[in-house]
Each structure stands twice: as C-alpha cells, then as structure tokens.
Protein backbone atom coordinates (compact mmCIF):
# COMPACT_ATOMS: atom_id res chain seq x y z
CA UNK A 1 46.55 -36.44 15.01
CA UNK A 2 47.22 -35.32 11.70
CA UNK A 3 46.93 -37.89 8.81
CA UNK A 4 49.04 -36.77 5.59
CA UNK A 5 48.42 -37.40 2.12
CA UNK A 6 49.93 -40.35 0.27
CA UNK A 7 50.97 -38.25 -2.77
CA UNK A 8 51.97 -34.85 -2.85
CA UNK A 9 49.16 -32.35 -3.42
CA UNK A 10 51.66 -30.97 -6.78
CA UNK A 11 51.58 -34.83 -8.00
CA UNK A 12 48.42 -35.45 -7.62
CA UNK A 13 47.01 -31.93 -9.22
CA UNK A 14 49.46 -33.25 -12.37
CA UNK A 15 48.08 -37.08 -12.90
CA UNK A 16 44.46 -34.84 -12.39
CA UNK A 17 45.49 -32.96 -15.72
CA UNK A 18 46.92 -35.57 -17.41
CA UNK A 19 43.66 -37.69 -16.84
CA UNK A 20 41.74 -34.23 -18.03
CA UNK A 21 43.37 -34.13 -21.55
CA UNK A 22 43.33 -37.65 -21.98
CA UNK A 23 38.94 -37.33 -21.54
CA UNK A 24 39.50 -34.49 -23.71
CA UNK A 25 41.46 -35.87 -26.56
CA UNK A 26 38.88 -38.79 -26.83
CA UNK A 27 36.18 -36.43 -26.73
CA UNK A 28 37.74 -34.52 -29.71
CA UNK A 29 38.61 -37.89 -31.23
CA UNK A 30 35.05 -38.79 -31.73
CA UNK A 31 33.90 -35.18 -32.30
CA UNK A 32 36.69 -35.73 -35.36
CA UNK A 33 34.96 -39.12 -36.44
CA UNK A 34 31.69 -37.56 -36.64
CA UNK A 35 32.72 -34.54 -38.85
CA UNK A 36 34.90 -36.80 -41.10
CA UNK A 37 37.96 -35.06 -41.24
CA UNK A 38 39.85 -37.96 -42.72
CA UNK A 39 37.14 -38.80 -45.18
CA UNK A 40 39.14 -38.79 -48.36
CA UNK A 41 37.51 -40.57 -51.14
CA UNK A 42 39.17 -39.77 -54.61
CA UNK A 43 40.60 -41.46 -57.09
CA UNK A 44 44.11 -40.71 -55.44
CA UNK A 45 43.27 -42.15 -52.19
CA UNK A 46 45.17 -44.58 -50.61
CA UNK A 47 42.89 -47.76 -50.41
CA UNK A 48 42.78 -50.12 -47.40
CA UNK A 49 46.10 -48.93 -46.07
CA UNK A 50 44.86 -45.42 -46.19
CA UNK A 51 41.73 -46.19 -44.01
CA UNK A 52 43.81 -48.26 -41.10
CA UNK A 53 46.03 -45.03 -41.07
CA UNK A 54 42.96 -42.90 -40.58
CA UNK A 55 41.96 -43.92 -37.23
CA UNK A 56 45.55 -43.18 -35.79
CA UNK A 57 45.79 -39.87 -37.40
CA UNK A 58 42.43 -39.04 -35.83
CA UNK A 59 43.68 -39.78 -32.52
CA UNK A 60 46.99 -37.54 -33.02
CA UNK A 61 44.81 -34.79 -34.60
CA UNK A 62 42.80 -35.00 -31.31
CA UNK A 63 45.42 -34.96 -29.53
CA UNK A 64 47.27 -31.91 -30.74
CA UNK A 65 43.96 -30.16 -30.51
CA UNK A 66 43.45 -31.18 -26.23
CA UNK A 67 47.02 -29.87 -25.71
CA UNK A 68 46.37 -26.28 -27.01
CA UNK A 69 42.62 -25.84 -27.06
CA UNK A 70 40.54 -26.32 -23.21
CA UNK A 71 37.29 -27.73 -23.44
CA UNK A 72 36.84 -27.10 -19.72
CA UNK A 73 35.01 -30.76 -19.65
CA UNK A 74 36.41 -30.95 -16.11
CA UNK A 75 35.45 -28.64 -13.64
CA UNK A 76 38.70 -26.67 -12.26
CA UNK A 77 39.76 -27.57 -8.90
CA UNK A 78 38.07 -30.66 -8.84
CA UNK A 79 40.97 -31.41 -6.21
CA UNK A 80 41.42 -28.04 -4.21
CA UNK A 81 42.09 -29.26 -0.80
CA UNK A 82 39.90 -26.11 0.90
C-alpha cells in the first residue's frame, strides 16, 4: 500500500522557501535595528511621524535584502524526500 502525499512535493518545497525568507527578512530586520540604519537625528528630521515610518521601512529594507542576498539560515533540503 502506498500512502501519497497531501500536497505536491513542488508545493510544498515553495511554502518551505517562502517560510525561509520570511525567517530571513526578520532576521535582517533586527540585524537592521541594531546597526541603526534609520537613525536620523538632525535638525531636518521628520519628528514623531518620521520615527513610526522607521519601523516599516526597516521591514521593507529587510525585505529587499532576503530576496537577493541568502543567509543560508535554513539548511537546504530540509524537505528532500530521499
């Protein structure tokens, strides 16, 4: 008897990678925090509104970064079916 996967292998491998570059992006995200890339304090700052924005632009930054840089925080085949 042969028991066959819910999802296809091809799905599955995809929602894997997805998963991987969303750990990545918040990885980067707080990696981005800590070196205070948004930390603009001048006299031409934007204030309060300024600092809500900063958090969100962190995240995209982060996010840009996970889609063209691999950390390789997951270990490749993770789900090779061998």
């Amino acid at each position: 008897m042969k028991i066959e996967p819910i999802s296809h292998p091809a799905t599955a491998m995809a929602r894997f990678e997805a998963s991987a570059d969303r750990l990545e992006a918040a990885f980067l995200t707080e990696m981005l925090k800590h070196v205070g890339v948004d930390d603009s304090s001048s006299d031409f700052s934007g204030g309060a509104g300024e600092a809500q924005f900063a958090s969100w632009l962190t995240e995209q930054r982060a996010g840009a970064l996970s889609r063209y840089v691999d950390l390789k925080l997951v270990r490749q085949g993770a789900l090779s079916h061998e």
